[in-house]
Protein backbone atom coordinates (compact mmCIF):
# COMPACT_ATOMS: atom_id res chain seq x y z
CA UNK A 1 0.00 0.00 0.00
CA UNK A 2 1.14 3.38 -0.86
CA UNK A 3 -0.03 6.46 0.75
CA UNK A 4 0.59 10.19 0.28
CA UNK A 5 -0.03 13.04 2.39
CA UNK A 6 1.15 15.97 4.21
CA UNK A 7 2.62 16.57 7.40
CA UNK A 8 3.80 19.71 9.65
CA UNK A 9 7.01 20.94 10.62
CA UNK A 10 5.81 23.72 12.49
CA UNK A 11 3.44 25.59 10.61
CA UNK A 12 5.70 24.05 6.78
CA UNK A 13 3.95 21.38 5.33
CA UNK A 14 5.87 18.40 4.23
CA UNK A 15 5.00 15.89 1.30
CA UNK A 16 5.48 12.28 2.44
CA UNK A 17 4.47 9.13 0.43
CA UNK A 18 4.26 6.03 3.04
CA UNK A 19 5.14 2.41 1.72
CA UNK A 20 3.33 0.08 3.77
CA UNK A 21 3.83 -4.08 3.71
CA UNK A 22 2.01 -6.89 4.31
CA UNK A 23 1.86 -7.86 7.86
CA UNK A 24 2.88 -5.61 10.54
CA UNK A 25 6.32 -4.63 10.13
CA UNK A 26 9.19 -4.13 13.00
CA UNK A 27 11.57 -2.11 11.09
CA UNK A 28 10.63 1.05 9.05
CA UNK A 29 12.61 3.54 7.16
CA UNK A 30 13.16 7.22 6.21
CA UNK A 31 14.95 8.12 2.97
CA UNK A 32 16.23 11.77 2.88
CA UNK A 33 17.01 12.39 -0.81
CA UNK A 34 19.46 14.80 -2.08
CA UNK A 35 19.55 18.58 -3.09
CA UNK A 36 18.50 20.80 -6.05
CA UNK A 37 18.53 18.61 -9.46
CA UNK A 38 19.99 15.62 -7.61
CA UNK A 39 16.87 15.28 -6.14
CA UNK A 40 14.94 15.20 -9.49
CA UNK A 41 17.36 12.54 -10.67
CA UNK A 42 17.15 10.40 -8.19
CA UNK A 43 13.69 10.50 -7.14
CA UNK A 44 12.63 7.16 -9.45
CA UNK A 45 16.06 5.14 -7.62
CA UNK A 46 14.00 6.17 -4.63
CA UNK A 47 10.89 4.86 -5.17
CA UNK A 48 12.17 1.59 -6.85
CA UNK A 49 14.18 1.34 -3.43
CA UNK A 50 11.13 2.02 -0.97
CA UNK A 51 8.75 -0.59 -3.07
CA UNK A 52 11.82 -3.18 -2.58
CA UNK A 53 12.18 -2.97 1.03
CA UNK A 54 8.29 -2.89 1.52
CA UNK A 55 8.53 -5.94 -0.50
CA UNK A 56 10.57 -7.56 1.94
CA UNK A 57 8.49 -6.61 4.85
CA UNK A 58 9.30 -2.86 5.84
CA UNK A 59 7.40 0.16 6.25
CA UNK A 60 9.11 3.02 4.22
CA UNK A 61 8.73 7.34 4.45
CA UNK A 62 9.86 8.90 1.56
CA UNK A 63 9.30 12.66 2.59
CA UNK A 64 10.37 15.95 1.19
CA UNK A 65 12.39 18.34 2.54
CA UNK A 66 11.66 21.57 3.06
CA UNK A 67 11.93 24.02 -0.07
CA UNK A 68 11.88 21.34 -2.13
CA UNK A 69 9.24 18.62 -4.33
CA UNK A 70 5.56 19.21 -3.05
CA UNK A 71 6.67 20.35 0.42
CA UNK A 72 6.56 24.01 1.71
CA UNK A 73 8.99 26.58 2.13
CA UNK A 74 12.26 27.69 0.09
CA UNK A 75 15.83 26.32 -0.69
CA UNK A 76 16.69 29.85 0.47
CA UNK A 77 15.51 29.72 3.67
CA UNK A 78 16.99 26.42 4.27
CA UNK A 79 19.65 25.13 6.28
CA UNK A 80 20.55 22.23 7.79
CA UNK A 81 19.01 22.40 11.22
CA UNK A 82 15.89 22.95 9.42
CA UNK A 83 16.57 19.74 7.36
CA UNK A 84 17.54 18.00 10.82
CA UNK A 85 14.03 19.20 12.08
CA UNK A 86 12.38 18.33 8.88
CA UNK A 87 13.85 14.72 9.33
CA UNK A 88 12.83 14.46 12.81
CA UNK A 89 8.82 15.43 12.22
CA UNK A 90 8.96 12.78 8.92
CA UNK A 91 10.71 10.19 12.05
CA UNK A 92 8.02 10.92 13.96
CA UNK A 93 4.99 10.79 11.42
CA UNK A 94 6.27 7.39 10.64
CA UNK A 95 6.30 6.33 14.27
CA UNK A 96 2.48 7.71 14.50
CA UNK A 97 1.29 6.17 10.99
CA UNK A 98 3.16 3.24 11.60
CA UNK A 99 2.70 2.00 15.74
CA UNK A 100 5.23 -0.73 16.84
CA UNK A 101 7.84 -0.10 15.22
CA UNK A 102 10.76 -1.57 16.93
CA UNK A 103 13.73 0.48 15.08
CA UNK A 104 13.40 2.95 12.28
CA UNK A 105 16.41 3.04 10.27
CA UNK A 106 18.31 6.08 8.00
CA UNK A 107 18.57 5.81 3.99
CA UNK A 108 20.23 8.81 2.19
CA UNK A 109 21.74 9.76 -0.84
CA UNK A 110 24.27 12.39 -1.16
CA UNK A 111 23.55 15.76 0.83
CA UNK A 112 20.33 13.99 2.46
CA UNK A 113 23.24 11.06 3.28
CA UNK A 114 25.63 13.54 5.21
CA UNK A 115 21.94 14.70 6.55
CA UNK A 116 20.79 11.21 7.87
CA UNK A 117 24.18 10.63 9.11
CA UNK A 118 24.32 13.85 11.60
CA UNK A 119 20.66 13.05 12.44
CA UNK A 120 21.81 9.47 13.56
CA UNK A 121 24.65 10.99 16.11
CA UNK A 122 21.87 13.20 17.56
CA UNK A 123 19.46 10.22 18.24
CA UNK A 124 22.03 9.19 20.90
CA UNK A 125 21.63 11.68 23.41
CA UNK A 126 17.19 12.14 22.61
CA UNK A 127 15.16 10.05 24.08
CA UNK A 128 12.93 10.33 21.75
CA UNK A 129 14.67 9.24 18.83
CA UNK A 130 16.02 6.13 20.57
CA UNK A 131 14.16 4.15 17.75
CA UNK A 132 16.87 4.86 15.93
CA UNK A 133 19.58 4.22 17.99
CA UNK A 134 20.37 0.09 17.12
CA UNK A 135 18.57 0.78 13.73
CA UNK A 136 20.79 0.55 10.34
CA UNK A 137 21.83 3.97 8.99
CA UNK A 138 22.32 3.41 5.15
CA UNK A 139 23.95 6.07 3.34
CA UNK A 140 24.66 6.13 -0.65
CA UNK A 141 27.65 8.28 -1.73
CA UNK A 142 27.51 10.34 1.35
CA UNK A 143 28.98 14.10 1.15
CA UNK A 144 31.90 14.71 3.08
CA UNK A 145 33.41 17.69 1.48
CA UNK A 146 30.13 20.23 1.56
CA UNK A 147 32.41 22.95 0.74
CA UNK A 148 33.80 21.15 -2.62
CA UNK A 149 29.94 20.15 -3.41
CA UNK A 150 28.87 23.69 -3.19
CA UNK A 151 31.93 24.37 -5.06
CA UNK A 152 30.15 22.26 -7.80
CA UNK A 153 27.06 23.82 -7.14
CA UNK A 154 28.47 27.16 -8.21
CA UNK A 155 29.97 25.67 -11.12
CA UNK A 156 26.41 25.29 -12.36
CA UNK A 157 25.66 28.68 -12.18
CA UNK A 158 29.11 29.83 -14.01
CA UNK A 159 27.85 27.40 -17.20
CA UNK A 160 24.11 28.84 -16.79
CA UNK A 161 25.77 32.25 -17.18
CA UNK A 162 27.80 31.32 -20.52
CA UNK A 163 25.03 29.80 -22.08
CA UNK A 164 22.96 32.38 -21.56
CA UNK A 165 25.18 35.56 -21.65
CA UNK A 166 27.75 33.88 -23.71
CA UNK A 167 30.63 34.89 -20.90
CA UNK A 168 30.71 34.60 -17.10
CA UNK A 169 29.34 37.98 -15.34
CA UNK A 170 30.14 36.80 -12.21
CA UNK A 171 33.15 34.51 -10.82
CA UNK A 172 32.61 32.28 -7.86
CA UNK A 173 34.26 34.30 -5.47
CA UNK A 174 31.49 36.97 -6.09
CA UNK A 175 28.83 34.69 -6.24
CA UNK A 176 29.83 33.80 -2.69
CA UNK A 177 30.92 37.00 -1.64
CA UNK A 178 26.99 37.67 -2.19
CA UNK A 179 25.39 34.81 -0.08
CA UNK A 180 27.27 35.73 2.89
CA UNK A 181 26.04 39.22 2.49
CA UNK A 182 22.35 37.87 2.33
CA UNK A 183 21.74 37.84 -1.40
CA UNK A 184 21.14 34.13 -3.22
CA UNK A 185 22.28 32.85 -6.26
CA UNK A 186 20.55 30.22 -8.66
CA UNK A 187 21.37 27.47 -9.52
CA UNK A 188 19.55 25.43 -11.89
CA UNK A 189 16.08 27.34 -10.33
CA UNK A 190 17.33 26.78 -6.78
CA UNK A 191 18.07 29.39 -4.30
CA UNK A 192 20.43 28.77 -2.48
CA UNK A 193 21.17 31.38 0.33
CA UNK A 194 23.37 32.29 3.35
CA UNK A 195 21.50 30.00 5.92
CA UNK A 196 22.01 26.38 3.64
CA UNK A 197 26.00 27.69 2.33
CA UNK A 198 27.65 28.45 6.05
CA UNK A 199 25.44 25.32 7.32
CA UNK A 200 26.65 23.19 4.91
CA UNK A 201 29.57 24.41 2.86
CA UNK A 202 31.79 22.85 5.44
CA UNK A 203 35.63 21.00 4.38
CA UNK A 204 34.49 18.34 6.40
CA UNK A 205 30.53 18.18 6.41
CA UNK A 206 31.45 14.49 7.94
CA UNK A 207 34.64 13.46 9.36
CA UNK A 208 36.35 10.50 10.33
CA UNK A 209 36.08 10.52 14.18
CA UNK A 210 34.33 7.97 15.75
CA UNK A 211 30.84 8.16 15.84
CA UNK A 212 28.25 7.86 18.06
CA UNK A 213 25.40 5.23 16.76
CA UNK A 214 25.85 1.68 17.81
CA UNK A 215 23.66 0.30 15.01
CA UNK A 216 25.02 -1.16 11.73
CA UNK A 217 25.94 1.53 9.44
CA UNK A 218 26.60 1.05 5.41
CA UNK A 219 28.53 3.15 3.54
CA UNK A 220 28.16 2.96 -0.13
CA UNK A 221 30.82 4.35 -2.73
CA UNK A 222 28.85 4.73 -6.05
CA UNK A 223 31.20 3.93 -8.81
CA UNK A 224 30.78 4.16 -12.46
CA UNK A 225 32.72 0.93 -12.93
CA UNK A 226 35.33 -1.59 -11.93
CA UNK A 227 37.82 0.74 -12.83
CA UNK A 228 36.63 3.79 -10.57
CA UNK A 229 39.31 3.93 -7.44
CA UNK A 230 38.12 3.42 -4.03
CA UNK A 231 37.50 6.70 -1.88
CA UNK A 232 39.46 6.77 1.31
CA UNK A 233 36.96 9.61 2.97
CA UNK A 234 34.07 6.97 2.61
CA UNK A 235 36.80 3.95 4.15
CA UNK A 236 37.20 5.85 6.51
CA UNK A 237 33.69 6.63 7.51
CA UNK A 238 32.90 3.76 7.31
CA UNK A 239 35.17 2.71 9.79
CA UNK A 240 34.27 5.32 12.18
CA UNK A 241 30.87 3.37 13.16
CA UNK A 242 31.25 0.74 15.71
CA UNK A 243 29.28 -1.97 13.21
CA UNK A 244 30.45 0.37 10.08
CA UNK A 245 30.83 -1.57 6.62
CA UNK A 246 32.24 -0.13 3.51
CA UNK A 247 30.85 -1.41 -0.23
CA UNK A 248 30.60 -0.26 -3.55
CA UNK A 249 27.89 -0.55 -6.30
CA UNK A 250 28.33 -0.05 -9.43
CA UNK A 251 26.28 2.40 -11.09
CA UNK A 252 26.21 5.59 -13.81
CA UNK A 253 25.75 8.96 -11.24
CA UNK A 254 22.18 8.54 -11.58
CA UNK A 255 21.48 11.49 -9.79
CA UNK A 256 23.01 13.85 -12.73
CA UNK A 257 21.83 13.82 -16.03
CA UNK A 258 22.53 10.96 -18.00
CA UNK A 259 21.80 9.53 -21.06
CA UNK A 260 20.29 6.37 -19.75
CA UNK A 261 17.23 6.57 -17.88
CA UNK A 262 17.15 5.10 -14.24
CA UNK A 263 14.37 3.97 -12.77
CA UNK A 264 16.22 1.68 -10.70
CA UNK A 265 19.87 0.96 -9.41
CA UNK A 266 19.86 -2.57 -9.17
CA UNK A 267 23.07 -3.12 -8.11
CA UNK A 268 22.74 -0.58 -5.52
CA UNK A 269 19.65 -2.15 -4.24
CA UNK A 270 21.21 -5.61 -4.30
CA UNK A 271 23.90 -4.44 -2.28
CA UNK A 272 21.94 -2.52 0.37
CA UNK A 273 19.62 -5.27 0.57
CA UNK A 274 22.50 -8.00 0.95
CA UNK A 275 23.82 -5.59 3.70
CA UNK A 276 20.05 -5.87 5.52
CA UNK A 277 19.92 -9.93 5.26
CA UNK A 278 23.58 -9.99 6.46
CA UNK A 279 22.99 -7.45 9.57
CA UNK A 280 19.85 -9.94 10.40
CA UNK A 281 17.72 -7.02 10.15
């Protein structure tokens, strides 16, 4: 069964789409998805990925976050404590569509990965959240680096601004210089403003240190093919959990614009759902 509906965050609705199973299910998930385009990209990987793990018995939130799909407010009021809080109502609405529920686990993809992943270490210390605190924590191609990813971000503006002016009007060091002065620059039809860049736009958005949540964690480098080199940052995330596992699926960066159309990364699912049967979960 699939439902959709809205939800609060305050007085900001929220979109959610609810992926129920047969039976009464013990586990349930919340996928954060990532930003701006990404988002679009992705969204059919998502939805493949939800049906699949309803399929195999658990209940599944796909929400969006605030500013962006069918929820309420704007990419440039954003930040991430709001998209902490956002995550926490969507934790929450699951918990009251869904009663007993013995964990709720994490899935992310990029920025919404480095989002579920700072959510998990607060679930430590709330006892509220504690749910999640022996659940799995799944995150795909995680961003550690927010500062190079906004980097990229800007990138896409620079390439807007020669196709449409036919020469760059303004470098990245302006375009910055003018979100921390309060301004926001597009990019591909998302504001992004000062609230979401100094939140975010961190050299280490995720480190290394050891982390806080006991349950299993999988981290997954997304690799174009055999050929692709391992990344150390996600190693060594990985190995930061106290049940961490590192893996790798291979799979075109579906959450760019390619040529072929994904509506499912199989060997991405295989792999996370490998993961679930090995974990016993």
């Amino acid at each position: 069964m699939e439902e959709p509906f809205f939800f609060r965050r305050g007085e900001v609705p929220l979109f959610g789409m609810l992926h129920k199973p047969e039976g009464t299910p013990r586990l349930g998930f919340v996928t954060c998805h990532p930003f701006a385009e990404e988002k679009l990209w992705s969204h059919r990987v998502f939805v493949s990925a939800a049906r699949a793990l309803a399929a195999s018995g658990h209940a599944v939130l796909r929400f969006d976050f605030s500013g962006a799909g069918d929820s309420g407010g704007s990419t440039a009021e954003s930040s991430l404590d709001l998209y902490l809080q956002d995550l926490a109502a969507a934790v929450a609405e699951l918990e009251r569509r869904v009663p007993g529920l013995e964990r709720i686990g994490l899935i992310g993809l990029r920025l919404g990965a480095s989002v579920a992943a700072l959510f998990a270490e607060r679930a430590v210390e709330n006892e509220s959240l504690a749910r999640l605190r022996a659940a799995p924590l799944i995150l795909w191609d995680p961003v550690v680096d927010g500062e190079a990813h906004f980097q990229e971000l800007l990138r896409i503006n620079l390439s807007t601004q020669l196709a449409v002016y036919g020469k760059v009007r303004e470098t990245r060091d302006q375009l910055q210089e003018r979100i921390r002065a309060g301004e926001t620059v597009n990019v591909d039809g998302y504001e992004i403003g000062k609230p979401l860049f100094e939140s975010c736009a961190l050299p280490k958005l995720l480190n290394a240190e050891p982390k806080r949540h006991a349950g299993p964690a999988l981290v997954v480098q997304i690799a174009a093919n055999e050929k692709t080199p391992e990344r150390a940052d996600l190693a060594a995330l990985a190995g930061a959990y106290p049940a961490g596992t590192a893996s790798r699926a291979i799979e075109h960066p579906f959450w760019r614009e390619i040529k072929p159309f994904y509506g499912r990364a199989a060997n991405l699912q295989r792999v996370t759902q490998e993961w679930l049967e090995k974990t016993h979960v």
